[in-house]
PDB file of N, CA and C in Angstrom:
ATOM      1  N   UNK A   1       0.837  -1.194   0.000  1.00  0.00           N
ATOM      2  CA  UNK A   1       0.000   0.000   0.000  1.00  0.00           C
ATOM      3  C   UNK A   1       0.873   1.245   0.000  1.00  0.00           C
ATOM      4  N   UNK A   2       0.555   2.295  -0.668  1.00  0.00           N
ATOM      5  CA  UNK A   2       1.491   3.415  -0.690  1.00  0.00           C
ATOM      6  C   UNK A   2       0.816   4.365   0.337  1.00  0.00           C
ATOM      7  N   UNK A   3       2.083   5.324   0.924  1.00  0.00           N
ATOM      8  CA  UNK A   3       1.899   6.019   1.818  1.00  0.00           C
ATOM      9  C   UNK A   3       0.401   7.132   1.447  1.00  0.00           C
ATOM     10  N   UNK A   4       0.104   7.073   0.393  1.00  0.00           N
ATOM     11  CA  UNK A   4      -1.182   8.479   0.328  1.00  0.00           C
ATOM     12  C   UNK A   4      -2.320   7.918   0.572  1.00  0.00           C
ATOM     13  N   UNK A   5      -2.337   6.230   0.698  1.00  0.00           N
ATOM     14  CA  UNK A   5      -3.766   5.900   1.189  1.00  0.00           C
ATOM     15  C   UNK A   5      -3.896   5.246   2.537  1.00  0.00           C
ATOM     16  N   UNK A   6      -2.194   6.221   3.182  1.00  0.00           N
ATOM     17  CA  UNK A   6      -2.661   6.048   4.806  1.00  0.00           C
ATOM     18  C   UNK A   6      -2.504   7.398   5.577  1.00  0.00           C
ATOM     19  N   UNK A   7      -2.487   8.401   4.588  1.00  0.00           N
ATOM     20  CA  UNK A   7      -2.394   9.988   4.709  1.00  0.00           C
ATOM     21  C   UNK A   7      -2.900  10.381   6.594  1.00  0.00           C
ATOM     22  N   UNK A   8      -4.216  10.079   6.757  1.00  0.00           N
ATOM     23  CA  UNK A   8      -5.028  10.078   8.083  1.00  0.00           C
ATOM     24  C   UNK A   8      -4.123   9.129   8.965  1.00  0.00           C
ATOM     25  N   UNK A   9      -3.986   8.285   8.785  1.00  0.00           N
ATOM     26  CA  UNK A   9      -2.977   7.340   9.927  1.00  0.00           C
ATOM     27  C   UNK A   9      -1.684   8.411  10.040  1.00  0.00           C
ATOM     28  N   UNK A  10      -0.895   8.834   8.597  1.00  0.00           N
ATOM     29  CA  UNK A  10       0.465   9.490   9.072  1.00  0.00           C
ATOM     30  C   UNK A  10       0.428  10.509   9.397  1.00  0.00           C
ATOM     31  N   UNK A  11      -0.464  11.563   9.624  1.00  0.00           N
ATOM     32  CA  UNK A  11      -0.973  12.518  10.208  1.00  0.00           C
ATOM     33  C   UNK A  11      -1.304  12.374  11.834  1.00  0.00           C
ATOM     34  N   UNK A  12      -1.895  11.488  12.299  1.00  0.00           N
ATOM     35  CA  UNK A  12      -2.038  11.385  13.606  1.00  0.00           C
ATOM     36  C   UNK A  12      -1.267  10.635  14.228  1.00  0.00           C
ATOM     37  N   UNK A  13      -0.224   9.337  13.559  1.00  0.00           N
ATOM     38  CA  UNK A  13       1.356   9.261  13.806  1.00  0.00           C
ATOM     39  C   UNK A  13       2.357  10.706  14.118  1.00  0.00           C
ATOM     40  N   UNK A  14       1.963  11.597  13.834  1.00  0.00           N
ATOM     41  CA  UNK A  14       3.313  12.666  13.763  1.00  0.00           C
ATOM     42  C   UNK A  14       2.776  13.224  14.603  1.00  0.00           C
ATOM     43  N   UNK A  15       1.244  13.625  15.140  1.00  0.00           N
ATOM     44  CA  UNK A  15       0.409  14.637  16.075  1.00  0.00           C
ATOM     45  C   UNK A  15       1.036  14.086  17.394  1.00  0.00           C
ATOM     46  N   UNK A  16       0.881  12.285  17.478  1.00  0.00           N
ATOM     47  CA  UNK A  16       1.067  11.718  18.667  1.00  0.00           C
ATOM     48  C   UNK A  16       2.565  11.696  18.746  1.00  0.00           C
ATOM     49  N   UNK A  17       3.303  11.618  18.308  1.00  0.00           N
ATOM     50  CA  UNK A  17       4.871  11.901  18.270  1.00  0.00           C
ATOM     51  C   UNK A  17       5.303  12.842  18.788  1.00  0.00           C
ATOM     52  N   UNK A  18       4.503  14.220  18.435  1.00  0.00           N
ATOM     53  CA  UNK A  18       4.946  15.512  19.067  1.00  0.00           C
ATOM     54  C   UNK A  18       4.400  16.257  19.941  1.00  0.00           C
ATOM     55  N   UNK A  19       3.030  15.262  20.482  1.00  0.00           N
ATOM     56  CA  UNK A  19       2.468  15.514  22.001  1.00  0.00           C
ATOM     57  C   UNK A  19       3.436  14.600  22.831  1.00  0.00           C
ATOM     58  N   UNK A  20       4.179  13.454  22.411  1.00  0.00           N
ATOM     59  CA  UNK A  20       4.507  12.704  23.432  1.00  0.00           C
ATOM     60  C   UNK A  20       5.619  13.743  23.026  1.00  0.00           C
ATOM     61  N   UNK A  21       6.552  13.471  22.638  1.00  0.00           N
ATOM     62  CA  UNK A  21       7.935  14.113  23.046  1.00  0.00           C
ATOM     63  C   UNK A  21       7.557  15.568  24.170  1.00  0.00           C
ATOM     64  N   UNK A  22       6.774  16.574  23.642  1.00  0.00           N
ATOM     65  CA  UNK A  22       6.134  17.873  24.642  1.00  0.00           C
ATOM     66  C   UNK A  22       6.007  16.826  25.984  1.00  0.00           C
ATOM     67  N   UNK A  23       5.698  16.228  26.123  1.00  0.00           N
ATOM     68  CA  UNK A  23       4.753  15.748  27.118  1.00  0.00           C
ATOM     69  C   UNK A  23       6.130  15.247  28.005  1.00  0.00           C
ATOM     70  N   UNK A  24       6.823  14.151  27.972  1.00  0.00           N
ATOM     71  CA  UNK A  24       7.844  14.004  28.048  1.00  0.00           C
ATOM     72  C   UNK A  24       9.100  14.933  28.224  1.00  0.00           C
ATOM     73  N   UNK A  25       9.198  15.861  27.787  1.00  0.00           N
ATOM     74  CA  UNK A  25      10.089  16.933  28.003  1.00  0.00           C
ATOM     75  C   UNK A  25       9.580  17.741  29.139  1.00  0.00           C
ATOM     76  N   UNK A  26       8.548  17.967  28.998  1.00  0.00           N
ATOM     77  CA  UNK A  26       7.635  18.757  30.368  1.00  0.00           C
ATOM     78  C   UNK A  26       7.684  17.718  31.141  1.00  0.00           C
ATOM     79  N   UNK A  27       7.341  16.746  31.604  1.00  0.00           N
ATOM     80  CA  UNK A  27       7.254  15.770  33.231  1.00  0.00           C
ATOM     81  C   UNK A  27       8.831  15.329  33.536  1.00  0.00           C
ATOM     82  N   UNK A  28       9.499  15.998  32.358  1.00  0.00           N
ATOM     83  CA  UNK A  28      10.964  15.856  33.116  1.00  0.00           C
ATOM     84  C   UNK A  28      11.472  17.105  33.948  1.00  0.00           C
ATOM     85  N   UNK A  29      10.214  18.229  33.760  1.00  0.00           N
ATOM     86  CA  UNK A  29      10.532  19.542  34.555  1.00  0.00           C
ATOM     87  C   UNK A  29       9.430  19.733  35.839  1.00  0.00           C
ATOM     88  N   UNK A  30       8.685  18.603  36.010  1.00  0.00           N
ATOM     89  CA  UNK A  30       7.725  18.396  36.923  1.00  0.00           C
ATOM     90  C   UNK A  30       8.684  18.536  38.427  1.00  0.00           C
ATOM     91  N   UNK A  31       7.901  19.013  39.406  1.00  0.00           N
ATOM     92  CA  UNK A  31       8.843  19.050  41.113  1.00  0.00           C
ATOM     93  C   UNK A  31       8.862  16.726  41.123  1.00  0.00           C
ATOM     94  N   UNK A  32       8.141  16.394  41.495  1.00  0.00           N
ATOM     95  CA  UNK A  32       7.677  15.237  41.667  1.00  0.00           C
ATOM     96  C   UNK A  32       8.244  14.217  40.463  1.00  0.00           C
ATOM     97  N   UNK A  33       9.274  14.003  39.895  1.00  0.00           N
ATOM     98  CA  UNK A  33       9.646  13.458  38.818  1.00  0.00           C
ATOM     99  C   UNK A  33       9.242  11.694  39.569  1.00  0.00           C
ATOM    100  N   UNK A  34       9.824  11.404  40.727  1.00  0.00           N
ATOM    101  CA  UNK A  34       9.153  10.241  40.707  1.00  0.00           C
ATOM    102  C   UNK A  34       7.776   9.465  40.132  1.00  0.00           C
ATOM    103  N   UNK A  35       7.116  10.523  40.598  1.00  0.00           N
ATOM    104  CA  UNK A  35       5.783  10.410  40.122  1.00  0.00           C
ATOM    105  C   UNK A  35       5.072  10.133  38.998  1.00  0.00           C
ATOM    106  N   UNK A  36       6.126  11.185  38.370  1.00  0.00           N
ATOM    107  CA  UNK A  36       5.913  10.983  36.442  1.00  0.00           C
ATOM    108  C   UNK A  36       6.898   9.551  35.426  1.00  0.00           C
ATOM    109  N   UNK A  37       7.034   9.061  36.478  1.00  0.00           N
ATOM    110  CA  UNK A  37       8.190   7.701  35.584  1.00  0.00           C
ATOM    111  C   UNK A  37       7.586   6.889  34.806  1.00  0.00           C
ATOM    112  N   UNK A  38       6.262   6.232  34.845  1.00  0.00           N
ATOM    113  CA  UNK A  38       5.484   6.211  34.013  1.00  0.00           C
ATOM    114  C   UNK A  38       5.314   6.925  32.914  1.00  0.00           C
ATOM    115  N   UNK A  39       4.789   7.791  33.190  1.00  0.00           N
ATOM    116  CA  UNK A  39       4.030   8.542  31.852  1.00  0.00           C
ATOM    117  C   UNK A  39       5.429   9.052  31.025  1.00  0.00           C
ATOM    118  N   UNK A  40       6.993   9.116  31.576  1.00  0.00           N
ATOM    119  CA  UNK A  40       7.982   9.656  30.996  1.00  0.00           C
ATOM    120  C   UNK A  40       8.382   8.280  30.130  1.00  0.00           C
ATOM    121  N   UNK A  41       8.482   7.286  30.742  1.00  0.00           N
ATOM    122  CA  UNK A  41       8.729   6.044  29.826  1.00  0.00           C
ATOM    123  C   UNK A  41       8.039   5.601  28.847  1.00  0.00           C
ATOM    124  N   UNK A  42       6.207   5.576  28.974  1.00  0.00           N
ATOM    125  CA  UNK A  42       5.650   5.276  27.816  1.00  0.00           C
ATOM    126  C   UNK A  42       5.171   6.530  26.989  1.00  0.00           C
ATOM    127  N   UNK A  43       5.769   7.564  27.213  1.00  0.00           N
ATOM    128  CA  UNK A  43       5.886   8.933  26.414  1.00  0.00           C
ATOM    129  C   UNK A  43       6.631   8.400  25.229  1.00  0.00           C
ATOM    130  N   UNK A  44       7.953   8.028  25.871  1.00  0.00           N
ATOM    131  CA  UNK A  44       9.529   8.026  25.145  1.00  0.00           C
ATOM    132  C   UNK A  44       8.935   6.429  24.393  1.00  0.00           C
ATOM    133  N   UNK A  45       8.385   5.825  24.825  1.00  0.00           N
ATOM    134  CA  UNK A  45       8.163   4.716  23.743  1.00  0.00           C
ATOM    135  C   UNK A  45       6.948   4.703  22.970  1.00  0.00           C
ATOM    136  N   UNK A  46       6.203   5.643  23.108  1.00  0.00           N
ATOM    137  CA  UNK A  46       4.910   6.095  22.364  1.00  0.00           C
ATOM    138  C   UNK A  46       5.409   6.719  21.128  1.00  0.00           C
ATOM    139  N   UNK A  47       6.472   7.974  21.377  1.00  0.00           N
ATOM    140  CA  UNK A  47       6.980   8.356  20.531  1.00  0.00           C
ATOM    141  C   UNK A  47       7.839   7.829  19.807  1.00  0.00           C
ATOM    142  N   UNK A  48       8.658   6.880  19.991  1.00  0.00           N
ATOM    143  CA  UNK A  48       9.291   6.208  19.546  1.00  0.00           C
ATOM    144  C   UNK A  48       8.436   5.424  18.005  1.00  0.00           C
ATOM    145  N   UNK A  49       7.681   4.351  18.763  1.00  0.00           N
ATOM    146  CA  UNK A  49       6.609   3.781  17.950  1.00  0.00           C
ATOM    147  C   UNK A  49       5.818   4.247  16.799  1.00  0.00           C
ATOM    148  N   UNK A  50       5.365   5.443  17.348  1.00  0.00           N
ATOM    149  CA  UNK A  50       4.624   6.377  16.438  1.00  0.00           C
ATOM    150  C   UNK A  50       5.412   6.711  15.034  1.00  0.00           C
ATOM    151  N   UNK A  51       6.546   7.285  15.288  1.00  0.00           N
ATOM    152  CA  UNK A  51       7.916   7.391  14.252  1.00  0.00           C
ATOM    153  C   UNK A  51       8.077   6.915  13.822  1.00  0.00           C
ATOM    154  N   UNK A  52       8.502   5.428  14.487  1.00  0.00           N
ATOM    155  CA  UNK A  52       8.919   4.521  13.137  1.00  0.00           C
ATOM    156  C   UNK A  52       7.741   3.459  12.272  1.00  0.00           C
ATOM    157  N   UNK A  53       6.654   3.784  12.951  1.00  0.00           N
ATOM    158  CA  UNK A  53       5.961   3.881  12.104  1.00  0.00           C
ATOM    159  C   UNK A  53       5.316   4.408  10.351  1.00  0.00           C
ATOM    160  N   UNK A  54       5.490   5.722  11.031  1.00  0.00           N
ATOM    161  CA  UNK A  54       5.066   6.749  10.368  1.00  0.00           C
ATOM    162  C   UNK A  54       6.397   6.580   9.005  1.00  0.00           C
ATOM    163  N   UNK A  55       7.341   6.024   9.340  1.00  0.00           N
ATOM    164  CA  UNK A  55       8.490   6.218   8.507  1.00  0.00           C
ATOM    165  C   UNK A  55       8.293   4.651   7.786  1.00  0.00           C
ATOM    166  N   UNK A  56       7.872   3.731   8.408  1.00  0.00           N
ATOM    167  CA  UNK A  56       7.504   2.207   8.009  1.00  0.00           C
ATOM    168  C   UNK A  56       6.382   2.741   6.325  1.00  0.00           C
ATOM    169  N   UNK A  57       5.635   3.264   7.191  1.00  0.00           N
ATOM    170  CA  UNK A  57       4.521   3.541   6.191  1.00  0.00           C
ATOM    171  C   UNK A  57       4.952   4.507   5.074  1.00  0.00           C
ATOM    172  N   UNK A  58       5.903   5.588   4.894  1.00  0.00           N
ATOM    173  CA  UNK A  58       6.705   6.085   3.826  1.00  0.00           C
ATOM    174  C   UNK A  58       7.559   5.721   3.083  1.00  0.00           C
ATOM    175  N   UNK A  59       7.767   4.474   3.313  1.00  0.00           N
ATOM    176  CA  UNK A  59       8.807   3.709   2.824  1.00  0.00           C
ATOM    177  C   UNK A  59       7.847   2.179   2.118  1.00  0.00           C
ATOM    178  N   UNK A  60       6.468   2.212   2.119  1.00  0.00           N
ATOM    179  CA  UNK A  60       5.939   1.286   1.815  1.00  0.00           C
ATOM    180  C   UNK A  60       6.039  -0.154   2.831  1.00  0.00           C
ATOM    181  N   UNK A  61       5.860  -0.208   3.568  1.00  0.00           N
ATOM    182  CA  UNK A  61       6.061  -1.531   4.375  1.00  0.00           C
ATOM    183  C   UNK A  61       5.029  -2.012   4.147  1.00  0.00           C
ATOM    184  N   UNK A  62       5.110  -3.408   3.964  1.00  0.00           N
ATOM    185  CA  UNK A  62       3.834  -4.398   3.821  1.00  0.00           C
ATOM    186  C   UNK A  62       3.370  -4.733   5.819  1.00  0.00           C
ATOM    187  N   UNK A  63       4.377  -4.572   6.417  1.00  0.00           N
ATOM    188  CA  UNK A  63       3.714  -4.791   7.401  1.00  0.00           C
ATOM    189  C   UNK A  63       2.588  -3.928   8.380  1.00  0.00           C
ATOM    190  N   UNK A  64       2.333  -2.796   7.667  1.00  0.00           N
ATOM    191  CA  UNK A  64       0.916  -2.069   8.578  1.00  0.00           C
ATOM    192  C   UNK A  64       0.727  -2.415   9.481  1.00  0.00           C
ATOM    193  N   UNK A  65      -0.286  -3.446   8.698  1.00  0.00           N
ATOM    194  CA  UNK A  65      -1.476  -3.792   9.654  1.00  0.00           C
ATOM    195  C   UNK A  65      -0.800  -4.241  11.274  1.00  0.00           C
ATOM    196  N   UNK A  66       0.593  -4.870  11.564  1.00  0.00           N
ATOM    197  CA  UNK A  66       1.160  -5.761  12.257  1.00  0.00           C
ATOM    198  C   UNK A  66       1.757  -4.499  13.150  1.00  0.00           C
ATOM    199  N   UNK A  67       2.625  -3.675  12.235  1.00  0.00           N
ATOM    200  CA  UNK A  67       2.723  -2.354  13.258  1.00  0.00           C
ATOM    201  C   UNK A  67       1.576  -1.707  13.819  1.00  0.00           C
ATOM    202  N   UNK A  68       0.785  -1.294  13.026  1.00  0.00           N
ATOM    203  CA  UNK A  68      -0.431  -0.816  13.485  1.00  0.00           C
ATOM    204  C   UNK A  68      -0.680  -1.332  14.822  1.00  0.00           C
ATOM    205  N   UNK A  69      -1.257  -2.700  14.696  1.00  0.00           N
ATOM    206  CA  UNK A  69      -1.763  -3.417  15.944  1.00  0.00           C
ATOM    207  C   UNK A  69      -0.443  -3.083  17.613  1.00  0.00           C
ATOM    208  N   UNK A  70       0.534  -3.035  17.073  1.00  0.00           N
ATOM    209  CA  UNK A  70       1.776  -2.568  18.652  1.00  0.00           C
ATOM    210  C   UNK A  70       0.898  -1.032  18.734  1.00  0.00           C
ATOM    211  N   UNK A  71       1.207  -0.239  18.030  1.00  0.00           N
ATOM    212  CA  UNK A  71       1.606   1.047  18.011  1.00  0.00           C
ATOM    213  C   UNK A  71       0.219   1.461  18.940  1.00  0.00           C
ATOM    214  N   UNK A  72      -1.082   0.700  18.213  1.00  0.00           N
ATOM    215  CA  UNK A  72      -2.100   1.122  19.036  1.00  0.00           C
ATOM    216  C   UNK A  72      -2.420   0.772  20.595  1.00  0.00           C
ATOM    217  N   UNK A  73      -1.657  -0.481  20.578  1.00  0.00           N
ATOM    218  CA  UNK A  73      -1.181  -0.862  21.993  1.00  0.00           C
ATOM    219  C   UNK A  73      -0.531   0.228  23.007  1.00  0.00           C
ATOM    220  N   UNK A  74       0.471   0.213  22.318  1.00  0.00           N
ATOM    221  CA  UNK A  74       1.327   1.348  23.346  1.00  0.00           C
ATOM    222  C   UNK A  74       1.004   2.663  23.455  1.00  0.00           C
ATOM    223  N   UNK A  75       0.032   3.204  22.135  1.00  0.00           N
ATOM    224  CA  UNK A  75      -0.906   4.660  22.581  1.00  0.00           C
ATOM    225  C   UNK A  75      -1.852   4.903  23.544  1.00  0.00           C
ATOM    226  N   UNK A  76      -2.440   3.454  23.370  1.00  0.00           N
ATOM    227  CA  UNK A  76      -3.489   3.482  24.621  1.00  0.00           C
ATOM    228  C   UNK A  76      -3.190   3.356  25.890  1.00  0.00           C
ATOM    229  N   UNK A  77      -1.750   2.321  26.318  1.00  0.00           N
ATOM    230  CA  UNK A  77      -1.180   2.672  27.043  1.00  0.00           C
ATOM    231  C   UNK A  77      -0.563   3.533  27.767  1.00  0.00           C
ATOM    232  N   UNK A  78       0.025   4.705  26.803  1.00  0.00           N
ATOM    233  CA  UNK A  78       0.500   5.854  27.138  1.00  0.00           C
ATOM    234  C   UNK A  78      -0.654   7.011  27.273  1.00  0.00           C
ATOM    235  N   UNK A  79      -1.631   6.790  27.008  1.00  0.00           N
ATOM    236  CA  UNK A  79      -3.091   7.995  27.304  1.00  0.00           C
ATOM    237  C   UNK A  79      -3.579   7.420  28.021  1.00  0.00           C
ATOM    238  N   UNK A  80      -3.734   6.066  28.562  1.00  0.00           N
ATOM    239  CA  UNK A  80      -4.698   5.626  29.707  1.00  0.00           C
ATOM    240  C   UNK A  80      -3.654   6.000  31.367  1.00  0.00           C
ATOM    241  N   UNK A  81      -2.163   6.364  30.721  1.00  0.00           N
ATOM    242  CA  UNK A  81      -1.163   6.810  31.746  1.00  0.00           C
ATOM    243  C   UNK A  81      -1.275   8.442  31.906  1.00  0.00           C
ATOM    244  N   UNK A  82      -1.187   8.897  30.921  1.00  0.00           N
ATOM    245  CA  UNK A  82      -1.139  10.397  30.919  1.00  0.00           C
ATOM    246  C   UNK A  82      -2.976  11.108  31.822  1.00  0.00           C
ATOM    247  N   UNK A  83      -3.300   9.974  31.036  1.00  0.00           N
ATOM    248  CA  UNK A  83      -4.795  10.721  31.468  1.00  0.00           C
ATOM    249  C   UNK A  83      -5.173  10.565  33.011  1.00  0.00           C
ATOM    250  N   UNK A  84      -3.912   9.983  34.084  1.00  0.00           N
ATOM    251  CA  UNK A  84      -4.127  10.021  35.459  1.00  0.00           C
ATOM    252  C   UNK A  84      -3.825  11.621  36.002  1.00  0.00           C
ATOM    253  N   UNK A  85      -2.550  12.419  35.182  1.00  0.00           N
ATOM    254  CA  UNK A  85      -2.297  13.333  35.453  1.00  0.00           C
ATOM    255  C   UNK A  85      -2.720  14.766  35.454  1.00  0.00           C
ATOM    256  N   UNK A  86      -2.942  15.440  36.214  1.00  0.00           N
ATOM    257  CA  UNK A  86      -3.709  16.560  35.652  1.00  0.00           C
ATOM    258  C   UNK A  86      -3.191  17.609  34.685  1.00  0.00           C
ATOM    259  N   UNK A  87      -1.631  17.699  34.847  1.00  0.00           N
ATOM    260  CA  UNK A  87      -1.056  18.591  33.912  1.00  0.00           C
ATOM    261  C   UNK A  87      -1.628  18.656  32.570  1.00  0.00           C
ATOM    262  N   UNK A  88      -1.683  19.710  31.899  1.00  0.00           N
ATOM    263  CA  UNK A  88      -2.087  19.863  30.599  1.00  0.00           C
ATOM    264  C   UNK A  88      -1.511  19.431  29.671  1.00  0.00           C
ATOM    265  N   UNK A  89       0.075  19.178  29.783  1.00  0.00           N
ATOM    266  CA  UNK A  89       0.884  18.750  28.728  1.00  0.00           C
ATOM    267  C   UNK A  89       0.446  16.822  28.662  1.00  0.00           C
ATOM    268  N   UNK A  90      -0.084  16.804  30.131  1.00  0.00           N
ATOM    269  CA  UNK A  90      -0.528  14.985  29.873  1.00  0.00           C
ATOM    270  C   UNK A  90      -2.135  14.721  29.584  1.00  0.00           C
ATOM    271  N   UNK A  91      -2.580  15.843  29.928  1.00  0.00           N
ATOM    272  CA  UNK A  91      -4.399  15.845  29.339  1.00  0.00           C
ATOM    273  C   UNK A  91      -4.505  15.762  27.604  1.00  0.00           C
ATOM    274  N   UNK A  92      -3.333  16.293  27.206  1.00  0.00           N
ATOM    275  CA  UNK A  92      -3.277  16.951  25.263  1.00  0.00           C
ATOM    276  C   UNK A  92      -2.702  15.493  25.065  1.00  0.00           C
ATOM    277  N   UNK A  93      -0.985  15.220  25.500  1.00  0.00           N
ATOM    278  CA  UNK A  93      -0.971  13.777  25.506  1.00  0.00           C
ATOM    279  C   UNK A  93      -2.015  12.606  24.729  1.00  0.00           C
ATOM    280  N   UNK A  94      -2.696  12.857  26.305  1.00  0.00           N
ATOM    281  CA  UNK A  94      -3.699  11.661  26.306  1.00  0.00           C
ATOM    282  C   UNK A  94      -4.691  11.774  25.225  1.00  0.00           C
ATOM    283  N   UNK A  95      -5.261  12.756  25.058  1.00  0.00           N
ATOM    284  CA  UNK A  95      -5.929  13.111  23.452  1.00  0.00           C
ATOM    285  C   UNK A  95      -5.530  12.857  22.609  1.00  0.00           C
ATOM    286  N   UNK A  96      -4.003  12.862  22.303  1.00  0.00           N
ATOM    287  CA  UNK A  96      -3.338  12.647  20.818  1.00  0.00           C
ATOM    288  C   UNK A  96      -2.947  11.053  20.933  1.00  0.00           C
ATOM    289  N   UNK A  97      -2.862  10.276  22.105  1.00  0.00           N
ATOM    290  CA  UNK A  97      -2.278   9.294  22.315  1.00  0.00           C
ATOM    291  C   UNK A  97      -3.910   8.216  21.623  1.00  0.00           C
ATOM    292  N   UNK A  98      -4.942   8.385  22.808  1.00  0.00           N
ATOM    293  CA  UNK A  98      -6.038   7.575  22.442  1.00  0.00           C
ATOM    294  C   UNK A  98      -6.505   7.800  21.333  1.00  0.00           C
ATOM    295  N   UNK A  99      -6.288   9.303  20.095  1.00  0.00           N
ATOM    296  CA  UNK A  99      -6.814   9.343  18.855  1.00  0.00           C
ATOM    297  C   UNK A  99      -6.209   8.390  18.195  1.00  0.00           C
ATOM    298  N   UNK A 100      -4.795   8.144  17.895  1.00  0.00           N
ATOM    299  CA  UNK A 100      -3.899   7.670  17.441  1.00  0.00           C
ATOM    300  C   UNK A 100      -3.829   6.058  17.543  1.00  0.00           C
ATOM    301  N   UNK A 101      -4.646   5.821  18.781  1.00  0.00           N
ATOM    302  CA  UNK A 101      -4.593   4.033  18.857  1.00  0.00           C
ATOM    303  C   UNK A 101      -6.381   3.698  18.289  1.00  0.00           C
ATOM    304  N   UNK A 102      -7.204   5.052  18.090  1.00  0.00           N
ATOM    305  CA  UNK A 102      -8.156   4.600  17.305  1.00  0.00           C
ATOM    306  C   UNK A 102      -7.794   4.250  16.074  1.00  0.00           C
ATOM    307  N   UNK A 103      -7.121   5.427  15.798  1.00  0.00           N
ATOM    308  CA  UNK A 103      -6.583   5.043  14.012  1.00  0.00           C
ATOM    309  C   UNK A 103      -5.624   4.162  13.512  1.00  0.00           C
ATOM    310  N   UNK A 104      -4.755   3.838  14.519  1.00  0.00           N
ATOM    311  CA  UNK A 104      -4.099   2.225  14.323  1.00  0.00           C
ATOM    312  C   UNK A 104      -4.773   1.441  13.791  1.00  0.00           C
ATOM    313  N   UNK A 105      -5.808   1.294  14.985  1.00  0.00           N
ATOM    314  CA  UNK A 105      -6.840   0.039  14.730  1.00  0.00           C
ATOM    315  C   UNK A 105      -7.777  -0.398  13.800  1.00  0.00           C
ATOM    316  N   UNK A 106      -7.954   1.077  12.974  1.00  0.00           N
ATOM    317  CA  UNK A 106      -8.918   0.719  12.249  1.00  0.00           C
ATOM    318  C   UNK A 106      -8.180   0.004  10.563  1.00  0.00           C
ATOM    319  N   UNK A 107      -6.278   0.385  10.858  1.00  0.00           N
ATOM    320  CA  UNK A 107      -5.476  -0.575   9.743  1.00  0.00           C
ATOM    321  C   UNK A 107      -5.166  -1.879  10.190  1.00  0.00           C
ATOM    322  N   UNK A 108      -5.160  -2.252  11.869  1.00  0.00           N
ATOM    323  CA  UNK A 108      -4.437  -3.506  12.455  1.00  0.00           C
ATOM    324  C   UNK A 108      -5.296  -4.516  11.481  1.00  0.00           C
TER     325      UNK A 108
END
């Protein structure tokens, strides 16, 4: 499948990429960093995922559907984490995180 008929998936791959990294960069300036070790780890692997995704799918990978299915894993993971926190940088997070494991899913 070529990358223009997953345009909506690589669009909300890059949204969730650059709420997690924000998000992540901010709970590393939090007083309470213990607190945030969670949401800083599956930030950094949300974003991670999301990326090489997004780069899987520009490059034509036959495997989608197979990435898809992780990636939406670990978004929901990382917004069902963020969304404990009240900070705003983990409320937006969690918005871009759970959009992003809808739209996985609907290629897994």
């Amino acid at each position: 499948m070529s990358h223009e008929q997953h345009q909506q998936l690589l669009n909300v791959l890059h949204e969730c990429m650059e709420a997690c990294n924000h998000c992540y960069n901010a709970c590393l300036q939090e007083d309470d960093i213990k607190m945030m070790a969670d949401c800083i780890r599956l930030d950094r692997e949300c974003a991670d995922i999301c990326g090489y995704l997004e780069q899987a799918i520009s490059r034509g990978t036959p495997f989608v559907p197979e990435l898809a299915s992780v990636c939406a894993k670990i978004c929901e993971a990382c917004g069902n984490e963020c969304k404990k926190h009240d900070h705003d940088h983990c409320q937006a997070c969690a918005e871009a995180c759970l959009k992003c494991a809808e739209e996985c899913k609907k290629v897994a």
